[in-house]
N, C-alpha and C. Protein backbone atom coordinates (compact mmCIF):
# COMPACT_ATOMS: atom_id res chain seq x y z
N UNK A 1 21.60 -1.87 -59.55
CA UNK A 1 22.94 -1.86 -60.12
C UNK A 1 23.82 -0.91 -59.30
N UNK A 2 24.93 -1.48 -58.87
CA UNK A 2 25.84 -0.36 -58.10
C UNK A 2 26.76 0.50 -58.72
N UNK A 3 26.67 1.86 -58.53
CA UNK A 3 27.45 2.89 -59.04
C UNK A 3 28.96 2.56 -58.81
N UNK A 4 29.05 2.74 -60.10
CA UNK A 4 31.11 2.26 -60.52
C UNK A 4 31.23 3.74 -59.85
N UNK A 5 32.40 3.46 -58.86
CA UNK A 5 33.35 4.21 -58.38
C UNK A 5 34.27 5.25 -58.70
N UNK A 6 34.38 6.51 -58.96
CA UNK A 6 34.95 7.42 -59.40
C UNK A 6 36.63 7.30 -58.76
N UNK A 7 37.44 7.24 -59.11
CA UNK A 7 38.72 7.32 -58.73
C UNK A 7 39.54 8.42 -59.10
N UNK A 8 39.63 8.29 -59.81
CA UNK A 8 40.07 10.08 -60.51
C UNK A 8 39.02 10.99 -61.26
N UNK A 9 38.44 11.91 -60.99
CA UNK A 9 37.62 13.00 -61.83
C UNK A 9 38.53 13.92 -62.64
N UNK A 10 39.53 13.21 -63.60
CA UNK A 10 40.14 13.85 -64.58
C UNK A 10 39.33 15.09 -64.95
N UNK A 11 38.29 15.62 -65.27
CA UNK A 11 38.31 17.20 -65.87
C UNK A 11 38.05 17.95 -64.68
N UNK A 12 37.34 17.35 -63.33
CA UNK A 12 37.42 18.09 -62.25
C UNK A 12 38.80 18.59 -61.87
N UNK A 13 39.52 17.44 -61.69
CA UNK A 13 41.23 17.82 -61.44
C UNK A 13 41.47 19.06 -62.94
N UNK A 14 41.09 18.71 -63.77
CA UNK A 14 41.92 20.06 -65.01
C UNK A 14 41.23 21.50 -64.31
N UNK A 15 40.16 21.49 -64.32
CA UNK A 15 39.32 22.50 -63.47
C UNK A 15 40.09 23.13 -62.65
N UNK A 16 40.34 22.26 -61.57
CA UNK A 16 41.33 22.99 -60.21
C UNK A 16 42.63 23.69 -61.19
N UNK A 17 43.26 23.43 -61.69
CA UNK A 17 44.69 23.47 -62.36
C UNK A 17 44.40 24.59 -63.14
N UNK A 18 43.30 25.56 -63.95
CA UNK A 18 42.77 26.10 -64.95
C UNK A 18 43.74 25.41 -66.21
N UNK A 19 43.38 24.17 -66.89
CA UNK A 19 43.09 23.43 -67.71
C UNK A 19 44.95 23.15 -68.02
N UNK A 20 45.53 23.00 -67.02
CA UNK A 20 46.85 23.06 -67.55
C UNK A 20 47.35 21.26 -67.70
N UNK A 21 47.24 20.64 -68.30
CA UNK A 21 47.63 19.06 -68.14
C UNK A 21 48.79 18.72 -68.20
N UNK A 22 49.99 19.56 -68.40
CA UNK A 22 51.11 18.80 -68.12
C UNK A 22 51.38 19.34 -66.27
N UNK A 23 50.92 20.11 -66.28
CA UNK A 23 50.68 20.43 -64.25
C UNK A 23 50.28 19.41 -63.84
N UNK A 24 48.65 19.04 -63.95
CA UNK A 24 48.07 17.99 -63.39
C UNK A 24 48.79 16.93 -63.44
N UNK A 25 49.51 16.28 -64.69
CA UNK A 25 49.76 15.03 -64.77
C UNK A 25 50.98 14.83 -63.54
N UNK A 26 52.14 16.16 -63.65
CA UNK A 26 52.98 16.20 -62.95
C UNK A 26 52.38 16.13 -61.18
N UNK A 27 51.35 16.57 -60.98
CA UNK A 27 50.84 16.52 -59.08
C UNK A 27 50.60 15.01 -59.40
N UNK A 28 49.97 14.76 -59.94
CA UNK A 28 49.61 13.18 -59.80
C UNK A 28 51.12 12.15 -59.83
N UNK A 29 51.92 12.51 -61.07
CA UNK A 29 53.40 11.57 -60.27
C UNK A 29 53.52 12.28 -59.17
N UNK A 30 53.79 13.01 -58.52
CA UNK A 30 54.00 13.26 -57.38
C UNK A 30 53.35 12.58 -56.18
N UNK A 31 51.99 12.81 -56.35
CA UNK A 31 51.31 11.60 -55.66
C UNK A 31 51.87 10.59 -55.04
N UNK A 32 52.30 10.12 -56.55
CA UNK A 32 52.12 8.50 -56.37
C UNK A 32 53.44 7.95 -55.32
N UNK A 33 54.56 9.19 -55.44
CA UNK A 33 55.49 9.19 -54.28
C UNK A 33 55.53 9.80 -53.09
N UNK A 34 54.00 10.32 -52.73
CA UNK A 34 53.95 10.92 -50.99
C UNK A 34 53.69 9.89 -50.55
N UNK A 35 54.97 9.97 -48.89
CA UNK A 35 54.76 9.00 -48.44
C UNK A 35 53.53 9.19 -47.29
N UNK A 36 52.75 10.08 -47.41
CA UNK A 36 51.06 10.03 -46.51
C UNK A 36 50.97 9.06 -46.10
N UNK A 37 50.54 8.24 -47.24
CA UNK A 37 49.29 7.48 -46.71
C UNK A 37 50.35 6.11 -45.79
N UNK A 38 51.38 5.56 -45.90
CA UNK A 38 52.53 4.52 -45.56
C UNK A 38 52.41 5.28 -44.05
N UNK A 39 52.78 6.39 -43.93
CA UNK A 39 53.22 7.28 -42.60
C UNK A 39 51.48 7.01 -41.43
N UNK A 40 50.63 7.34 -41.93
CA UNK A 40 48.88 7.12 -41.55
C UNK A 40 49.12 5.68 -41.22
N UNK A 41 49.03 5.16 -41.82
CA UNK A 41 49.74 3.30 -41.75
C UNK A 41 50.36 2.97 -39.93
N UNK A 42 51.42 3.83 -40.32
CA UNK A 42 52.45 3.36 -39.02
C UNK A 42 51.90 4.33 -37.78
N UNK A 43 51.21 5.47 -38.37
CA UNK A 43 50.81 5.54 -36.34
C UNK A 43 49.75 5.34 -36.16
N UNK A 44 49.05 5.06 -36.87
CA UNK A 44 47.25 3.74 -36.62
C UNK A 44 47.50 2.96 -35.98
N UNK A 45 48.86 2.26 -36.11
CA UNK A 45 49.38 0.83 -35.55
C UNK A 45 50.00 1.02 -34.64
N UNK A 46 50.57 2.28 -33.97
CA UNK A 46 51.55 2.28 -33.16
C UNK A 46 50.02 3.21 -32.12
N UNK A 47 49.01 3.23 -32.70
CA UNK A 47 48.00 3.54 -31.91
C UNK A 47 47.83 5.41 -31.57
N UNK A 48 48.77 6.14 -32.19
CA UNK A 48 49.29 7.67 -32.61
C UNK A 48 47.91 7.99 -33.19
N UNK A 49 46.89 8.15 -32.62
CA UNK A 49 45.48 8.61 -33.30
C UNK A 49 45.79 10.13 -33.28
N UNK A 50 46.75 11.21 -32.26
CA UNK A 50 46.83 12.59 -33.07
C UNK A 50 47.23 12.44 -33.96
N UNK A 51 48.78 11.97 -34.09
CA UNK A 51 49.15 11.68 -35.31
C UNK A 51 48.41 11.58 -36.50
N UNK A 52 47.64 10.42 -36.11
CA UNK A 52 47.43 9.80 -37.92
C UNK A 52 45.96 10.74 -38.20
N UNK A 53 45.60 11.52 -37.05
CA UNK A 53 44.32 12.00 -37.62
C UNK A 53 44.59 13.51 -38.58
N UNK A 54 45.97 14.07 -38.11
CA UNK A 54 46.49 14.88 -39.01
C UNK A 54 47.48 14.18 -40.34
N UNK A 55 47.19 13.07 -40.36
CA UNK A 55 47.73 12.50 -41.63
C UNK A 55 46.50 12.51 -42.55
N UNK A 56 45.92 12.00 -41.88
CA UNK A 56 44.16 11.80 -42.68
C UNK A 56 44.03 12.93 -43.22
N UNK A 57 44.41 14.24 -42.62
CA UNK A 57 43.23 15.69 -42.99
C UNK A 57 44.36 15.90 -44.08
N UNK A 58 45.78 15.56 -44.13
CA UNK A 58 46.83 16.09 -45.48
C UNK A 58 46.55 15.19 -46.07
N UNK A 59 46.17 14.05 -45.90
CA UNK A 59 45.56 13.08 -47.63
C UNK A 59 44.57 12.98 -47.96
N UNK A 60 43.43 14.06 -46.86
CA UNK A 60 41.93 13.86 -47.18
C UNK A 60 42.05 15.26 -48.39
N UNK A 61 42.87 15.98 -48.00
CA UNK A 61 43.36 17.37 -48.73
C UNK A 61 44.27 17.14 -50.07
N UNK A 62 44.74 16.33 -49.54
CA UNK A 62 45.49 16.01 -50.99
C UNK A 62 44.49 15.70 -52.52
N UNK A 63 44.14 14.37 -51.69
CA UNK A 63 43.00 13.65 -52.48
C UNK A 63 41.65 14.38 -53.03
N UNK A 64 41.20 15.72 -52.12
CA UNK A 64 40.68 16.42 -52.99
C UNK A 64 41.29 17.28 -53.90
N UNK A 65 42.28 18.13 -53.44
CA UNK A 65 42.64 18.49 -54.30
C UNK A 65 43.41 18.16 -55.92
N UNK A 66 43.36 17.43 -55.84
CA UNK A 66 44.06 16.37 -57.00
C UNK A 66 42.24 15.46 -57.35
N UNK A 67 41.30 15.49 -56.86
CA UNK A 67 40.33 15.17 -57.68
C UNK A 67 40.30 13.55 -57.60
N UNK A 68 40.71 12.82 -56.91
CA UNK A 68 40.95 11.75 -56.56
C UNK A 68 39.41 10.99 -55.46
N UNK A 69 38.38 11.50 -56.01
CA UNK A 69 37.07 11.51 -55.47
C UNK A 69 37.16 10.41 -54.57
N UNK A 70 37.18 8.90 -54.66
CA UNK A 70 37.09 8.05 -53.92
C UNK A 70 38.18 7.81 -52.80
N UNK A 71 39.01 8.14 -53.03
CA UNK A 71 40.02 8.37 -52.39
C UNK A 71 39.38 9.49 -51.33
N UNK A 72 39.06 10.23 -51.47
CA UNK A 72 38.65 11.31 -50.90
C UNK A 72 37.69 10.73 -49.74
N UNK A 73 36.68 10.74 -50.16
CA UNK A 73 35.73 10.08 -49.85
C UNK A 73 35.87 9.11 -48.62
N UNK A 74 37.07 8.03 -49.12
CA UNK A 74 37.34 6.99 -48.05
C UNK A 74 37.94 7.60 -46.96
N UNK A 75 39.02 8.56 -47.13
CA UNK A 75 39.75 9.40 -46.25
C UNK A 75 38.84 10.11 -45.34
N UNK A 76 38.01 10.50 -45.73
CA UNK A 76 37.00 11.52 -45.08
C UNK A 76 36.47 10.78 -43.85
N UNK A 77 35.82 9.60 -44.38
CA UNK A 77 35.39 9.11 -43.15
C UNK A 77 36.19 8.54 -42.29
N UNK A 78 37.21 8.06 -42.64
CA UNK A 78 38.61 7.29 -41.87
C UNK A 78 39.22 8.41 -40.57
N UNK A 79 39.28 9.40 -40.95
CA UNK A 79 39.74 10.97 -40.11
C UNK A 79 38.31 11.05 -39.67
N UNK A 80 37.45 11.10 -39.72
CA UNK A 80 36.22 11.32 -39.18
C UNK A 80 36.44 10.82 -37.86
N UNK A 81 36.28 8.79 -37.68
CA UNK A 81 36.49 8.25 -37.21
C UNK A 81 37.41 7.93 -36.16
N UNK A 82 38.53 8.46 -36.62
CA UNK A 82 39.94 8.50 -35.96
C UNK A 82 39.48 9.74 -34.86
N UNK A 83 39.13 10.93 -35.12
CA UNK A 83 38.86 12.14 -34.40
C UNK A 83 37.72 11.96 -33.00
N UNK A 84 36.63 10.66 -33.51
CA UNK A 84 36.05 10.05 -32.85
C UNK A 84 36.38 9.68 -31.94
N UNK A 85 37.55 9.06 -31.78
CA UNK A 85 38.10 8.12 -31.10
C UNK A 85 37.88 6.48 -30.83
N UNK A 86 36.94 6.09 -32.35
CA UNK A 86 36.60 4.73 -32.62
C UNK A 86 36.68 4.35 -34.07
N UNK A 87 38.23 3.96 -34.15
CA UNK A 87 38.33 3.04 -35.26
C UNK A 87 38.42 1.58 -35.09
N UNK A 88 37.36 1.28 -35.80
CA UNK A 88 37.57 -0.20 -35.85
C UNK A 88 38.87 -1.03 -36.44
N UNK A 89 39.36 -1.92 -36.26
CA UNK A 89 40.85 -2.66 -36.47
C UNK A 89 40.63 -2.67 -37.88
N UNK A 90 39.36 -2.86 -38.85
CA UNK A 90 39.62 -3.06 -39.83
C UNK A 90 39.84 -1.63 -40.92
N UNK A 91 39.48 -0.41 -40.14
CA UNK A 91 38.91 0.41 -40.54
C UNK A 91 40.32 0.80 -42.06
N UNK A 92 41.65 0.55 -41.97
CA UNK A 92 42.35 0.90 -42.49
C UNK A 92 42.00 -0.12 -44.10
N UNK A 93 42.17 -1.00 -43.49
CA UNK A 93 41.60 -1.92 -44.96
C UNK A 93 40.73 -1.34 -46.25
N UNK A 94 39.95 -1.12 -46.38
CA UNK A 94 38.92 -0.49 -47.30
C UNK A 94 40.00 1.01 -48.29
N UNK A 95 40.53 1.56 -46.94
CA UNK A 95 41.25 2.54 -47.75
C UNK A 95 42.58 2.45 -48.10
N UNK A 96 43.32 1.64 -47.90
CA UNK A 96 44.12 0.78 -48.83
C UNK A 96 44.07 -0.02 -49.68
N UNK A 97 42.78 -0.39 -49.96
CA UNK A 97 42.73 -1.04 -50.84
C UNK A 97 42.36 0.39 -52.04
N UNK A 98 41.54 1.43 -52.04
CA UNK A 98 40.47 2.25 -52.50
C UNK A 98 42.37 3.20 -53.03
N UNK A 99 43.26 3.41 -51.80
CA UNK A 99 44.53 3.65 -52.85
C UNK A 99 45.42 3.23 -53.11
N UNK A 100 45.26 1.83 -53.46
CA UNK A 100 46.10 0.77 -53.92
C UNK A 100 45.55 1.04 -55.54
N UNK A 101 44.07 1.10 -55.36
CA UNK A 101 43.24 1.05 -56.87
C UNK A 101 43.79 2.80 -57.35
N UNK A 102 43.78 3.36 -56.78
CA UNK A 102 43.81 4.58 -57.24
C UNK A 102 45.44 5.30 -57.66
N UNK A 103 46.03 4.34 -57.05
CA UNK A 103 47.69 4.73 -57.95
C UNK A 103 48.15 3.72 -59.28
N UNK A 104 46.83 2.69 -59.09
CA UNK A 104 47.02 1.70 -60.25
C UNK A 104 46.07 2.58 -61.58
N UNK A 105 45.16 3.35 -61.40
CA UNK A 105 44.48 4.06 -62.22
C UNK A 105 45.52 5.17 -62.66
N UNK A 106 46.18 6.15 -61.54
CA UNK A 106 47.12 7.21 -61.99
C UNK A 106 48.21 6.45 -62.73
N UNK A 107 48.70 5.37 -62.72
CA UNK A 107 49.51 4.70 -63.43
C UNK A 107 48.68 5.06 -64.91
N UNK A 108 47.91 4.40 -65.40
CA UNK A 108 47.21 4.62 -66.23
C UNK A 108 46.86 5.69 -67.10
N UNK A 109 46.60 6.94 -66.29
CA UNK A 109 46.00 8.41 -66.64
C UNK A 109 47.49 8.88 -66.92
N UNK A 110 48.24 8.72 -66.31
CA UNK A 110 49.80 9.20 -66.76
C UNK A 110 50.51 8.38 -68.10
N UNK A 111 50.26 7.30 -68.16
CA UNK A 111 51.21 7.05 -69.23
C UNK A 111 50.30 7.36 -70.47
N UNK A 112 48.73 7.40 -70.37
CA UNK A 112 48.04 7.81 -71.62
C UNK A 112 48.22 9.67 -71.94
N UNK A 113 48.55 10.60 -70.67
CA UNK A 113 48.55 12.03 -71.14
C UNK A 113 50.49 12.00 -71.60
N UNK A 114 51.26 11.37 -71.19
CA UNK A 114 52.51 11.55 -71.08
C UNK A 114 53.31 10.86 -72.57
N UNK A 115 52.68 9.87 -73.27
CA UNK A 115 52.89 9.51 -74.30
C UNK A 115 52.56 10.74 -75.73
């Protein structure tokens, strides 16, 4: 059976914050409007591997810090890779999709603490 995917570690994130939840909820909208990961996007493609490998390490940083485990996770190895100097063409895929899922979850975690 494959382990369901952690996307947000809600009490890990309260943890970092010392248990403050209208903080947390507020970094997480914030989140959901850095433009990181869009910016990582455009110099992958424009082939800017300094660039985007210091994009990687501010959303591999972000994403931990905000507790955003899978997110994390995907980032980690993506900047890994990039630093390598071998990303595969698809390599961006997986982690757009991983925070496509993960601002559709903070959608979620926000309107249930914010109500």
């Amino acid at each position: 059976m494959a382990e369901e995917k952690v996307y947000i570690n809600f009490d890990e994130g309260m943890k970092r914050i010392m248990n403050n939840g209208k903080l947390y909820i507020r970094l997480l909208g914030k989140f959901k409007s850095d433009t990181t990961m869009p910016d990582l996007e455009l110099r992958l493609s424009a082939g800017d591997l300094e660039g985007a490998q210091a994009l990687a390490h501010t959303l591999k940083g972000l994403a931990a810090n905000l507790s955003l485990t899978e997110l994390f996770e995907q980032i980690r190895d993506l900047e890994s890779r990039i630093k390598e100097r071998a990303v595969p063409e698809d390599a961006l895929d997986t982690v757009k999709s991983v925070y496509a899922e993960t601002l559709k979850r903070l959608d979620e975690v926000i309107a249930k603490y914010v109500t």
